[in-house]
Protein backbone atom coordinates (compact mmCIF):
# COMPACT_ATOMS: atom_id res chain seq x y z
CA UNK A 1 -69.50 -2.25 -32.59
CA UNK A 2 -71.59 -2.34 -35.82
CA UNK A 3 -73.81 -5.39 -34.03
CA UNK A 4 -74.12 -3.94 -30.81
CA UNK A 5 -75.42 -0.64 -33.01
CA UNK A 6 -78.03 -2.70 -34.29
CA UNK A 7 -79.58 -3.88 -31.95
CA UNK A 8 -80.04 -0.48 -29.82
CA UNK A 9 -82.18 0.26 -33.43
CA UNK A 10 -83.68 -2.95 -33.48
CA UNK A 11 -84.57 -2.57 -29.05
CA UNK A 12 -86.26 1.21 -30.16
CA UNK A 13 -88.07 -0.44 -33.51
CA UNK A 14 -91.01 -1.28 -30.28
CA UNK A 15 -90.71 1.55 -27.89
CA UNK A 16 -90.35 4.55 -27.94
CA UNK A 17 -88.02 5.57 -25.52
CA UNK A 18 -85.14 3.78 -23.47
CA UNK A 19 -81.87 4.99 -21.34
CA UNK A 20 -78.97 3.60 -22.15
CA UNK A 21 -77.77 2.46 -18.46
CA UNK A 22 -81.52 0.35 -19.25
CA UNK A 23 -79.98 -1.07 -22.35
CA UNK A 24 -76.71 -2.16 -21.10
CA UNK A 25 -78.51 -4.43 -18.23
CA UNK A 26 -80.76 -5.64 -21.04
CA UNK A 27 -77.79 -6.17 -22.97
CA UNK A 28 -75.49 -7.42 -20.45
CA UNK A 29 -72.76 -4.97 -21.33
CA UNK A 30 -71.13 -2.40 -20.15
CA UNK A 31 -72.16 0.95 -20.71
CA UNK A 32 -69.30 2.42 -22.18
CA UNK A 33 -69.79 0.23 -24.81
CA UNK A 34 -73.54 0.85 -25.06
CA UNK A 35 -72.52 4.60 -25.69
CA UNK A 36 -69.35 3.92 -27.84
CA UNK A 37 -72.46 1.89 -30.27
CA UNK A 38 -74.48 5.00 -30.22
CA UNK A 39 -71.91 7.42 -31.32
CA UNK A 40 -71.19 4.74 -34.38
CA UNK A 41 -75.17 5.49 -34.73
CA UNK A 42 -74.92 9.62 -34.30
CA UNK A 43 -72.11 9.34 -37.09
CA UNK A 44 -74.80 8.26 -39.88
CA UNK A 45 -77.28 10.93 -38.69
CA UNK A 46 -80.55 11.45 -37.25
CA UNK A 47 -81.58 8.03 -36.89
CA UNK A 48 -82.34 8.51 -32.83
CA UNK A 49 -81.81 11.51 -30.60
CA UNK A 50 -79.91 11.05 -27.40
CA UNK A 51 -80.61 13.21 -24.65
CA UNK A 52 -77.98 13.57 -21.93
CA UNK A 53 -78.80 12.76 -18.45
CA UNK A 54 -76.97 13.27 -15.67
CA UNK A 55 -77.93 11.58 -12.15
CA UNK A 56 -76.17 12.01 -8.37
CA UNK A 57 -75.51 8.79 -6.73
CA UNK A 58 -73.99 7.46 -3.53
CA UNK A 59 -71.52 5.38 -3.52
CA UNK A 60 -70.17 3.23 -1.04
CA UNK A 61 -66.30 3.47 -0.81
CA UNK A 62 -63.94 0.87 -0.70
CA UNK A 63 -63.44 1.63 2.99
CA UNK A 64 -66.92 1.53 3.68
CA UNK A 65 -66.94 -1.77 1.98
CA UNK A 66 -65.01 -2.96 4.73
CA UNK A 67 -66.91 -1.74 7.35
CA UNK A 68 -70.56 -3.57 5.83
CA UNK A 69 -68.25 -6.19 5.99
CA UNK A 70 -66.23 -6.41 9.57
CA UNK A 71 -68.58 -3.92 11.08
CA UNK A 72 -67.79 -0.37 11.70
CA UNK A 73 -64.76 0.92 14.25
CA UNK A 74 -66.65 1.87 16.88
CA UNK A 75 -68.50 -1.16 17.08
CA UNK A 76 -65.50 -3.10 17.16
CA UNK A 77 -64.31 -1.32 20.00
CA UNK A 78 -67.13 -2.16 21.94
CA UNK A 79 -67.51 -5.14 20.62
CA UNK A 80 -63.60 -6.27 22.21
CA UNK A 81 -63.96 -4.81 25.74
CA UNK A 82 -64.66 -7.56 28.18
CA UNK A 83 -67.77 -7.11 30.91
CA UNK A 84 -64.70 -6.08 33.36
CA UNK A 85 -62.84 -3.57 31.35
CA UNK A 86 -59.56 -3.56 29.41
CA UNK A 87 -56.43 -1.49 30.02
CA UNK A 88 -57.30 1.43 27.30
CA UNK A 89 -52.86 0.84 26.47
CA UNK A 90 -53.98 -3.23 25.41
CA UNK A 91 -57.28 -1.54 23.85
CA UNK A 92 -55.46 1.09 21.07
CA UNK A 93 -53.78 -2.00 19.24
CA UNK A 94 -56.36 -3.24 17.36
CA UNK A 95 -57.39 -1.86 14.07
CA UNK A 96 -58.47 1.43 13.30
CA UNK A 97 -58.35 2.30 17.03
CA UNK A 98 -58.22 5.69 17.30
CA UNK A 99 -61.01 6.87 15.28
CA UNK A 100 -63.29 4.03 16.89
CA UNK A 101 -62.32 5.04 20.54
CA UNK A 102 -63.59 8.37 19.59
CA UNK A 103 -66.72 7.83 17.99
CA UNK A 104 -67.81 5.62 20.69
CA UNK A 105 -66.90 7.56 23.39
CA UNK A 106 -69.19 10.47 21.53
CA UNK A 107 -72.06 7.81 21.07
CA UNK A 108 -71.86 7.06 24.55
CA UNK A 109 -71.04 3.66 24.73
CA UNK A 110 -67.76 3.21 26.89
CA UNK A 111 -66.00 5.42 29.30
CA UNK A 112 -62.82 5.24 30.63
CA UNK A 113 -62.19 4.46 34.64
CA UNK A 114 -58.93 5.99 36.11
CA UNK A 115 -59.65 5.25 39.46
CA UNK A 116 -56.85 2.97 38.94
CA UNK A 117 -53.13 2.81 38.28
CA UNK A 118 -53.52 1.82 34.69
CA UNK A 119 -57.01 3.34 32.81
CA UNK A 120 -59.21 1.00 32.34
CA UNK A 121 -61.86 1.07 29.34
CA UNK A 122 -65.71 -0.50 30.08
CA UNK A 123 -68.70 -0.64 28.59
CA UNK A 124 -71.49 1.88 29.64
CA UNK A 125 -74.73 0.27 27.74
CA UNK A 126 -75.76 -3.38 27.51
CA UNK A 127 -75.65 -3.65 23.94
CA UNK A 128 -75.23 -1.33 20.88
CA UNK A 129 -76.95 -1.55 16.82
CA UNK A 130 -74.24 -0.71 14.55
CA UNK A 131 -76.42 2.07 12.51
CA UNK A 132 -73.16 2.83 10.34
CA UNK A 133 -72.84 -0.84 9.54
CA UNK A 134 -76.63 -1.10 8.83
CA UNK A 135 -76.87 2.21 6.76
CA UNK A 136 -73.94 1.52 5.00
CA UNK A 137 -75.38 -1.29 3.18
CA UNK A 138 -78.64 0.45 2.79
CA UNK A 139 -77.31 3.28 0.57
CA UNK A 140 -75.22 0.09 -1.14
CA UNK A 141 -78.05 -1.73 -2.27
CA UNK A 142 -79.96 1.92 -3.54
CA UNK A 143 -82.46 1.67 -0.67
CA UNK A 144 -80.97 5.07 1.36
CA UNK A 145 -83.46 7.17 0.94
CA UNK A 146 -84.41 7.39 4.30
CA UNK A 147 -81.09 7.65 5.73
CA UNK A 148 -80.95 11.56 7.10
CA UNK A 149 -78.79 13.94 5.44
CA UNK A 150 -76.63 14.59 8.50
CA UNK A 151 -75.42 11.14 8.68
CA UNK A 152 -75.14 11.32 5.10
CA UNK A 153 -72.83 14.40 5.60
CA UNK A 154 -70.85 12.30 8.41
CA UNK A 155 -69.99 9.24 6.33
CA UNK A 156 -68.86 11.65 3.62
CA UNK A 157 -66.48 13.57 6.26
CA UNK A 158 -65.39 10.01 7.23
CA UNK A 159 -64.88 9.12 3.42
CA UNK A 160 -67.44 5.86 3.79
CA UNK A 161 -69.25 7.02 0.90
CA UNK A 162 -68.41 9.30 -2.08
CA UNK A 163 -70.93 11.24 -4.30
CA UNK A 164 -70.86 10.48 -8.22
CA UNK A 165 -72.21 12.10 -11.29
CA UNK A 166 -74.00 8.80 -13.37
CA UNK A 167 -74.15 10.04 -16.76
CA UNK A 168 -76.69 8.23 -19.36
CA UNK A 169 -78.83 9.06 -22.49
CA UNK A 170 -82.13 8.95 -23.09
CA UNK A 171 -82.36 7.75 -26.83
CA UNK A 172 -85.86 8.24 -28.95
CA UNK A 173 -86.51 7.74 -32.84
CA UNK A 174 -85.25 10.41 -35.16
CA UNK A 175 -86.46 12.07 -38.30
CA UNK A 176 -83.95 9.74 -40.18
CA UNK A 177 -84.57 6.58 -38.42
CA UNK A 178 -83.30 3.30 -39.87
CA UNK A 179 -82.61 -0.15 -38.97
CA UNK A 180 -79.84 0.04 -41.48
CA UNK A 181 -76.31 1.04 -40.94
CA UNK A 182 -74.50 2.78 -44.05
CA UNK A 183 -70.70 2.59 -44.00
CA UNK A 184 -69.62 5.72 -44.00
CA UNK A 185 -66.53 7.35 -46.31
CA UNK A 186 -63.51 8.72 -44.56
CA UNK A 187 -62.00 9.78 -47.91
CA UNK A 188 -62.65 11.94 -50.96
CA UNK A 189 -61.03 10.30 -53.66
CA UNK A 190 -60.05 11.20 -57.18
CA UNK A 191 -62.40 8.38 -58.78
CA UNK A 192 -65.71 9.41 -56.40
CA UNK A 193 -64.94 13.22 -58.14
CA UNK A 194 -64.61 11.92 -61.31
CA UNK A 195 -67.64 9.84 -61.51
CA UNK A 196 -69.84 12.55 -59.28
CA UNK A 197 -70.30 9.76 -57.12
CA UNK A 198 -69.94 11.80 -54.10
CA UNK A 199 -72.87 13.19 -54.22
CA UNK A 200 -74.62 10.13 -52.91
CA UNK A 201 -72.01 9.02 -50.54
CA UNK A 202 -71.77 10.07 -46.39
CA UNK A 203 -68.69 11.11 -45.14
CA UNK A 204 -67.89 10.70 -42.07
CA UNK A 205 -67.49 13.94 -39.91
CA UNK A 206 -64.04 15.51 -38.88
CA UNK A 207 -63.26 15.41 -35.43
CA UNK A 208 -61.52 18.33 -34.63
CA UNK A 209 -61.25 17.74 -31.00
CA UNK A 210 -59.18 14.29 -31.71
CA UNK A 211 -55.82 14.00 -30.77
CA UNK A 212 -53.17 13.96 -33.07
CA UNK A 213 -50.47 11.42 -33.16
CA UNK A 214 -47.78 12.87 -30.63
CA UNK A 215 -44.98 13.95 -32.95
CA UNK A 216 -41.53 12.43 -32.76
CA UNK A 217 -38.89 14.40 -30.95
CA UNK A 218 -35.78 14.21 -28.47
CA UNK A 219 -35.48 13.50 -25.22
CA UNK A 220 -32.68 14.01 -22.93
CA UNK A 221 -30.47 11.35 -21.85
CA UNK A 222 -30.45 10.45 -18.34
CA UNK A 223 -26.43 11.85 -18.27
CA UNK A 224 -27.74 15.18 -18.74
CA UNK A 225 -30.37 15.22 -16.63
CA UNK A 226 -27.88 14.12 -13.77
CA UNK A 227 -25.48 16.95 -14.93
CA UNK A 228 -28.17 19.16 -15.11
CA UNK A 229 -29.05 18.14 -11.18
CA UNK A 230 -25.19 18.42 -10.73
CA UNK A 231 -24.90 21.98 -11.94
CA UNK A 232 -27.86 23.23 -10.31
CA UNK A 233 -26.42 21.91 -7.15
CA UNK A 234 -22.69 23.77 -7.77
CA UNK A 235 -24.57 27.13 -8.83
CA UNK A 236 -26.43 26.44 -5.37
CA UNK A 237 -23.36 26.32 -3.21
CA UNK A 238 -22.04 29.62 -5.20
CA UNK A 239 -19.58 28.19 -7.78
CA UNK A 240 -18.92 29.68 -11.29
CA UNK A 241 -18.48 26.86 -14.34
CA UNK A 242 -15.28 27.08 -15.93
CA UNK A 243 -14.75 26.66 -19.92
CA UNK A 244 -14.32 23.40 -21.17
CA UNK A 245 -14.74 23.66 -24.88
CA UNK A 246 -11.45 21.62 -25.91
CA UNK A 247 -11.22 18.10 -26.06
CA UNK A 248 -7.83 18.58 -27.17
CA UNK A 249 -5.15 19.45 -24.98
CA UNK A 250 -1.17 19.38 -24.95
CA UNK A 251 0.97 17.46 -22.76
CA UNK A 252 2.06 20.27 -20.60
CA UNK A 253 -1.31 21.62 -19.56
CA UNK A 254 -2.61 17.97 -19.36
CA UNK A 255 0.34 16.71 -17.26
CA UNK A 256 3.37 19.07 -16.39
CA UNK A 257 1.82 22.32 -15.43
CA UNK A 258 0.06 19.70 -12.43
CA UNK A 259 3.67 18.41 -11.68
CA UNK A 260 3.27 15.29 -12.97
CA UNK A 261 6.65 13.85 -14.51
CA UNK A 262 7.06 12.93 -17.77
CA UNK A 263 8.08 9.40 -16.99
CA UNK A 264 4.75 8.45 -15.48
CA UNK A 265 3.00 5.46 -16.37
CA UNK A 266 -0.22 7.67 -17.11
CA UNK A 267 1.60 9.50 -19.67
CA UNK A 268 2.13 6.30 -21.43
CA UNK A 269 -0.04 5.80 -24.81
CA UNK A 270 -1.52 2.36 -23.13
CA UNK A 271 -3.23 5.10 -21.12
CA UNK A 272 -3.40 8.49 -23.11
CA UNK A 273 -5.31 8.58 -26.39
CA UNK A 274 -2.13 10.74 -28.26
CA UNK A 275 -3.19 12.71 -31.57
CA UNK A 276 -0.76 12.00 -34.64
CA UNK A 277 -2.38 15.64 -36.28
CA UNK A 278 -1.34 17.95 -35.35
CA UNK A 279 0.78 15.89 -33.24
CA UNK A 280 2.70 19.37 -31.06
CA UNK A 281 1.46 22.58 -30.04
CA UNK A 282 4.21 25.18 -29.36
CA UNK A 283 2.32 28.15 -28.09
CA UNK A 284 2.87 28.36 -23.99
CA UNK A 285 3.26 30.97 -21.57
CA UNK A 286 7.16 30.95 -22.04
CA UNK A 287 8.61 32.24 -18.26
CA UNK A 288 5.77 30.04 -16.42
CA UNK A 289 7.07 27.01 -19.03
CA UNK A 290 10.68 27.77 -17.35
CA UNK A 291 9.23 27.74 -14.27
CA UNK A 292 7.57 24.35 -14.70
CA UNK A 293 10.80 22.74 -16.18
CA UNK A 294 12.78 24.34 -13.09
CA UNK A 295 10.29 22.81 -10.69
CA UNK A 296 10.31 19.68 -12.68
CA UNK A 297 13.97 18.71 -12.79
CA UNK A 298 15.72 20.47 -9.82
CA UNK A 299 12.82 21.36 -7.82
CA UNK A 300 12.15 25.16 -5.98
CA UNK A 301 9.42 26.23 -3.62
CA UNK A 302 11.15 23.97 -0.91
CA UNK A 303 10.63 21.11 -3.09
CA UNK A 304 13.49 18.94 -4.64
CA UNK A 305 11.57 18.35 -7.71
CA UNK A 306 12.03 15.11 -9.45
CA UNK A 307 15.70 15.73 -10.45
CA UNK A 308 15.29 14.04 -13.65
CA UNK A 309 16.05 15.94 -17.96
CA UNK A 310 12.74 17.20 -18.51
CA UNK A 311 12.19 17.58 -21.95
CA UNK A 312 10.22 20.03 -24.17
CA UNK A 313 9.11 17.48 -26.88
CA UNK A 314 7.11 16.09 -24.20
CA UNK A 315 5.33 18.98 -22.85
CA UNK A 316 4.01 19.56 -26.61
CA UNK A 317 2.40 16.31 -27.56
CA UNK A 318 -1.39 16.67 -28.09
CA UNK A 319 -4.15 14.39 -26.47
CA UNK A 320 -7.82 13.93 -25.61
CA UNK A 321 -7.80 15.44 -22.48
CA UNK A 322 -7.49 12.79 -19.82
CA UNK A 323 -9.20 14.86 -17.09
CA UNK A 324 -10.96 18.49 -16.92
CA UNK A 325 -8.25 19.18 -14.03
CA UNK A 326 -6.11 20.62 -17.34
CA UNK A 327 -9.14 23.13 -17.26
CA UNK A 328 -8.27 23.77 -14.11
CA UNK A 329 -4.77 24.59 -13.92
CA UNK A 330 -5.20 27.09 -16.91
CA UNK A 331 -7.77 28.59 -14.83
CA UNK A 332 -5.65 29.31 -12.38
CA UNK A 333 -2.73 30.45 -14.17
CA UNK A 334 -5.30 33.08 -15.18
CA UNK A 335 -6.36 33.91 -11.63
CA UNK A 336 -2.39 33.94 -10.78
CA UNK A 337 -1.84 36.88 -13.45
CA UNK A 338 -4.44 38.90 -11.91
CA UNK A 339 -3.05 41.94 -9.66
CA UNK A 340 -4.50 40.76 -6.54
CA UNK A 341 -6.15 37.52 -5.61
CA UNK A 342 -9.40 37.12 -5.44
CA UNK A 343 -10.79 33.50 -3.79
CA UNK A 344 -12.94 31.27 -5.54
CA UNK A 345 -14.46 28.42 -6.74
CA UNK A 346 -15.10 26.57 -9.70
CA UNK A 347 -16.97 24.14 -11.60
CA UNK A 348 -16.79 21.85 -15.32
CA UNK A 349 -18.32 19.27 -16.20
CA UNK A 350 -17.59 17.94 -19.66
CA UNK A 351 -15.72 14.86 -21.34
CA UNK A 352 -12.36 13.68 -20.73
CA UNK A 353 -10.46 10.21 -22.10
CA UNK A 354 -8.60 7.45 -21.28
CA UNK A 355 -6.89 4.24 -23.01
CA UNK A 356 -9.18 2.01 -20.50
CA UNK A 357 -10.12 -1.60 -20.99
CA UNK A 358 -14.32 -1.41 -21.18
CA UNK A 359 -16.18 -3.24 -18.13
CA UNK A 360 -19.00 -2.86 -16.21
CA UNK A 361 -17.97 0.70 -15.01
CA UNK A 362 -15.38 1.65 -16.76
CA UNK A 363 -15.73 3.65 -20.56
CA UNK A 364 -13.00 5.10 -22.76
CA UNK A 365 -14.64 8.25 -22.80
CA UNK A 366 -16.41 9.43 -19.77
CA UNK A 367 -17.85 12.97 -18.02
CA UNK A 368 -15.98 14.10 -15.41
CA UNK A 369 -17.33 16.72 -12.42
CA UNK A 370 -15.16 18.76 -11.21
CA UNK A 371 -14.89 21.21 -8.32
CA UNK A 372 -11.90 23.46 -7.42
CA UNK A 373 -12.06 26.20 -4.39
CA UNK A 374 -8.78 28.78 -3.82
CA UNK A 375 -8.65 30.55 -0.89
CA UNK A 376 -6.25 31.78 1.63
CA UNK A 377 -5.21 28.99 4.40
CA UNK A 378 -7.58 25.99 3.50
CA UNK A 379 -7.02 22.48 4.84
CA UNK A 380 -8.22 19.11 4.63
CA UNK A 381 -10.95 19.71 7.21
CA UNK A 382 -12.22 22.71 5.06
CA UNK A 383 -12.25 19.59 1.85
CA UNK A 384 -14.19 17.33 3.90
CA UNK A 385 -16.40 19.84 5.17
CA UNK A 386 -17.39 20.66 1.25
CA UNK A 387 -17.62 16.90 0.40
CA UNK A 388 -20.35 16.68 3.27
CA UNK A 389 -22.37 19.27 1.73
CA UNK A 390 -21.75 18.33 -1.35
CA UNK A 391 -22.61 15.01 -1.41
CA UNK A 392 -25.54 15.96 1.13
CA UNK A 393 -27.25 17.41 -1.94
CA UNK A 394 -26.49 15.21 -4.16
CA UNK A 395 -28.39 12.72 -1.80
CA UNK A 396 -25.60 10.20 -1.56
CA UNK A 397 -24.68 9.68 2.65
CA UNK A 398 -22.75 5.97 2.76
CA UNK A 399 -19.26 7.27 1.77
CA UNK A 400 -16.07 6.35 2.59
CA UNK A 401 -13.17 8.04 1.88
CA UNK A 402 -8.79 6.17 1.56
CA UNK A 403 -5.91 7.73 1.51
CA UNK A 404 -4.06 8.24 -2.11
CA UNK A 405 -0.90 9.49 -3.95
CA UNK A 406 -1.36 11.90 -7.24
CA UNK A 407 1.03 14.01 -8.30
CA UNK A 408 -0.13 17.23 -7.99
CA UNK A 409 -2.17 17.29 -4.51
CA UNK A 410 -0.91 16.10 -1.33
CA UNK A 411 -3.07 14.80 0.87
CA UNK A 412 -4.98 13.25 -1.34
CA UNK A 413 -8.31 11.39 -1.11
CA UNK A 414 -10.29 8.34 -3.25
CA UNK A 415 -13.94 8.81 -2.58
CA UNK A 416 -16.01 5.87 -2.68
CA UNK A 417 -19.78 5.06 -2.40
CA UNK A 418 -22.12 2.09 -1.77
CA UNK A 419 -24.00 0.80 -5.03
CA UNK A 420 -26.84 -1.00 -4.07
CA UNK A 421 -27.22 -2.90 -7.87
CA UNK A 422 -23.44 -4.02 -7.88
CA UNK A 423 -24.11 -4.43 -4.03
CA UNK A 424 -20.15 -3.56 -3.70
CA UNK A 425 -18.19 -0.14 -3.16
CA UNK A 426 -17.45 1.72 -6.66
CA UNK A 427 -14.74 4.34 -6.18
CA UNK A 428 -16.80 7.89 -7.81
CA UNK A 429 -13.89 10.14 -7.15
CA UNK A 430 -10.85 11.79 -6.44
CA UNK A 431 -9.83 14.65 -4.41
CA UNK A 432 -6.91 16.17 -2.77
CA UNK A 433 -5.27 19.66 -2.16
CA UNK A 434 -2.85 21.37 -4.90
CA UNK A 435 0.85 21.25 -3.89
CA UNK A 436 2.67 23.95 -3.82
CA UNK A 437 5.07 22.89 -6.84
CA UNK A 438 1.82 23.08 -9.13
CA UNK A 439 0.56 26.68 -7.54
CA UNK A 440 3.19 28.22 -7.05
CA UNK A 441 4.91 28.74 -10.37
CA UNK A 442 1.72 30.14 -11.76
CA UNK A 443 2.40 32.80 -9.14
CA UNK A 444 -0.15 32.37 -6.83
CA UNK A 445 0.60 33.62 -3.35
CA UNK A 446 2.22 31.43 -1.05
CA UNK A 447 -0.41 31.28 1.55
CA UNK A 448 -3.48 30.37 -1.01
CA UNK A 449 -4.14 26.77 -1.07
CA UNK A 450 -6.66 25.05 -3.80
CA UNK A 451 -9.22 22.27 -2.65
CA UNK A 452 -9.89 19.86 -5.62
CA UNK A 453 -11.76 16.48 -5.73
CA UNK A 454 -13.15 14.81 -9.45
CA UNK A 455 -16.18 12.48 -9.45
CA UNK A 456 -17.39 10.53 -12.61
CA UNK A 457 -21.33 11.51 -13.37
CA UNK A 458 -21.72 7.91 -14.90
CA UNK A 459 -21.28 6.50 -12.02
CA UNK A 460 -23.84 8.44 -9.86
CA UNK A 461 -26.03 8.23 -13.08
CA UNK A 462 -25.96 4.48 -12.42
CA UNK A 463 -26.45 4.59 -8.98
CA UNK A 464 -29.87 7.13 -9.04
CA UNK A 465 -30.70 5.06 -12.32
CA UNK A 466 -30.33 1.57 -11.26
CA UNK A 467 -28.18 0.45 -13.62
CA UNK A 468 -25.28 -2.08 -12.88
CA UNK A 469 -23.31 -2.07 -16.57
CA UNK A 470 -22.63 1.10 -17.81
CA UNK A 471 -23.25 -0.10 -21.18
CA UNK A 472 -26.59 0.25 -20.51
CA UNK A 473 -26.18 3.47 -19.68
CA UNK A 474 -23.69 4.34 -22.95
CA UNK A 475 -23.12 3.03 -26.70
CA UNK A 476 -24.50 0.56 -28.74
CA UNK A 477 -26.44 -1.71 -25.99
CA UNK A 478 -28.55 1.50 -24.63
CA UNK A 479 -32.17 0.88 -24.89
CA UNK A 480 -34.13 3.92 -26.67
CA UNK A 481 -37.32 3.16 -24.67
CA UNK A 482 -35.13 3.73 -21.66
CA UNK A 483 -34.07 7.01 -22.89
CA UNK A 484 -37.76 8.22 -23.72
CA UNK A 485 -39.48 7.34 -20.34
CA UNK A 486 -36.75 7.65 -17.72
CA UNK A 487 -38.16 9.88 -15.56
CA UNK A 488 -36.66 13.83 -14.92
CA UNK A 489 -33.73 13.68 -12.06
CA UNK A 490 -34.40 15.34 -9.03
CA UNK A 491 -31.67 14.34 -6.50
CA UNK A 492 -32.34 14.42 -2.86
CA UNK A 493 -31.27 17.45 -1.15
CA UNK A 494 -30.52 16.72 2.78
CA UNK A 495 -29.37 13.30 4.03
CA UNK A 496 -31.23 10.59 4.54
CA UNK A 497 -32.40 9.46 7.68
């Protein structure tokens, strides 16, 4: 830059005047550089003084560019009707039809016979000069001066050309003139104060108007912006978000209070993350605890239970949660203890964990989003009725749902999606409504039946993300870029056409 500054002194050593748009063709540079020299030059004072100039110019667009090319679209109408007509149907194909039917139908050039069965279109004049064509490269080449301004006005309307602002400077001599260039100091140091040296010395000026470097700070992962998109959609459809503070559960709200026997594989520590301290909780709702054993090992409620020795030691073991549905069922319990019942619905969406062996979509620890709905006389239509809203908004449409078996909700449903990355069917959910043996020992009426279905957010994270590993997506593999410039979620809200 320090050359190029040179020789813009050196060029105004002989004249007295030039404009800088002059000295970049003299130069053969561009003219952002030609400025960026003589703001190097402004920084060591009043050596010239640049006077800003500001000029309107036509330019020809890229569009128009095309047309000085391949002739404008009227013209090219004209240009493809035979001497006896062409079916106006055969006429509309070709490019940019519709615009050049119209102008040359206003210039007079064809008309359209439908003395016919099909409308023909034919030429009304001999021949035709292409005036957009021909001004078009006029005002390209700086020779459209004499082009009127109503056709100017038209092209503009038609976006063929586009008025810019060509900003230059004129540059003269100044008072402190100089062919030579002083470095200039960016720092005051101890040594220049010391020595009184910086009296002699020019600093270069602050620029207060710089930007700063951006300052490091967080960004949210693209899990929470999903769950963020997730809750906004449950709030939407009139659910309230349950509590979901404890990663820590017992056995029996974890397990027993959803009428799941003890003997279950899932209750096995292959599966179950158990906690060695403090290894039992003992504090339970005591005659609802009698009622689960009850329902447990003799059955009630019309059930026959399991009919096996269920066993309070157990019920008390502590665990990472293995699902928010524990959440659930305490929620309900609460509802159940109310004086009258009141329907509603429910949302969490936190962390739950599970002894799994890591893969592309599986984690040990994983979100789970979950949505519960009590009311009086549901059924399974009412369930698949929410998951086609629900799933609506969360813009996901190629679903298929297969029949399951879990403990504690009968029917049950798997949920599954199409991922376009794995190019396969990944199972996001699970769903089903409460039996009775879970509900109705919390005291819930006997007509009031609970709608509840589980999704993973990783797994629609990957899918709106385009990941296929979810170790991309979570632990020591993730990519910190990622997390910085992956962009804010915004799901789509109706289906998709």
């Amino acid at each position: 830059m320090s050359e190029l500054s040179e020789k813009i002194l050196k060029y105004l050593l002989h004249i007295d005047e030039v404009n800088t748009l002059d000295l970049a063709a003299a130069f053969k540079e561009d003219h952002q550089k030609i400025v960026g020299a003589l703001k190097s030059i402004q920084a060591n004072g009043e050596l010239v003084t640049a006077e800003q100039i500001s000029e309107n110019k036509l330019e020809v667009s890229g569009e128009g560019k095309s047309i000085i090319q391949n002739g404008s679209y009227e013209a090219n109408i004209f240009n493809n009707i035979p001497d006896d007509g062409i079916a106006q149907a055969d006429l509309m194909k070709i490019p940019n039809a519709k615009i050049g039917f119209s102008k040359a139908m206003s210039a007079g050039w064809v008309l359209v016979d439908k003395s016919g069965n099909t409308p023909l279109v034919k030429k009304k004049v001999s021949e035709i000069t292409d005036a957009v064509q021909l001004n078009l490269k006029l005002i390209d080449s700086g020779a459209g001066g004499d082009i009127s301004n109503k056709e100017k006005q038209e092209y503009k309307k038609r976006k063929l050309i586009q008025e810019v602002v060509i900003k230059s400077f004129l540059l003269k001599k100044g008072p402190e003139f100089s062919l030579e260039l002083k470095k200039l100091e960016t720092d005051l140091t101890t040594d220049m104060l010391l020595a009184g040296s910086w009296k002699d010395l020019k600093f270069k000026e602050y620029n207060f108007d710089a930007l700063g470097v951006p300052p490091e700070c967080g960004y949210l992962h693209p899990l929470l912006k999903v769950r963020s998109e997730f809750r906004q959609i449950f709030l939407e459809m009139g659910f309230s978000e349950m509590p979901t503070n404890n990663y820590i559960e017992n056995s029996f709200w974890n397990f027993d209070a959803l009428f799941q026997p003890q003997q279950h594989p899932a209750r096995d520590a292959h599966d179950t993350f158990f906690i060695s301290n403090p290894k039992i909780s003992n504090k339970f709702p005591q005659e609802y605890l009698k009622r689960v054993q009850t329902v447990h090992s003799i059955g009630g409620y019309g059930s026959d239970g399991y009919g096996y020795d269920w066993r309070i030691e157990e019920a008390q073991k502590n665990l990472l949660r293995t699902h928010t549905t524990a959440v659930s069922a305490r929620m309900l319990y609460q509802i159940a203890q109310q004086e009258s019942f009141t329907p509603t619905k429910l949302f969490s969406i936190d962390k739950v964990f599970r002894n799994e062996t890591l893969d592309a979509t599986h984690l040990a620890e994983f979100h789970q989003v979950e949505g519960v709905i009590a009311d009086y006389n549901l059924t399974l239509g009412d369930l698949i009725g929410v998951f086609t809203e629900f799933f609506k908004k969360l813009g996901i449409t190629e679903l298929e749902f297969k029949p399951a078996y879990n403990p504690y909700t009968e029917p049950s449903m798997e949920i599954f999606c199409f991922h376009p990355g794995l190019e396969k069917w990944i199972e996001i959910g699970n769903s089903g409504i409460f039996r009775p043996e879970m509900l109705l020992p919390m005291g819930l009426p006997e007509d009031v039946c609970v709608l509840a279905w589980g999704l993973s957010l990783e797994r629609p994270t990957m899918i709106k993300y385009g990941f296929n590993n979810i170790r991309d997506l979570v632990g020591p593999k993730v990519d910190i870029d990622m997390v910085q410039k992956s962009p804010i979620c915004r799901l789509d809200k109706s289906a998709k056409k």
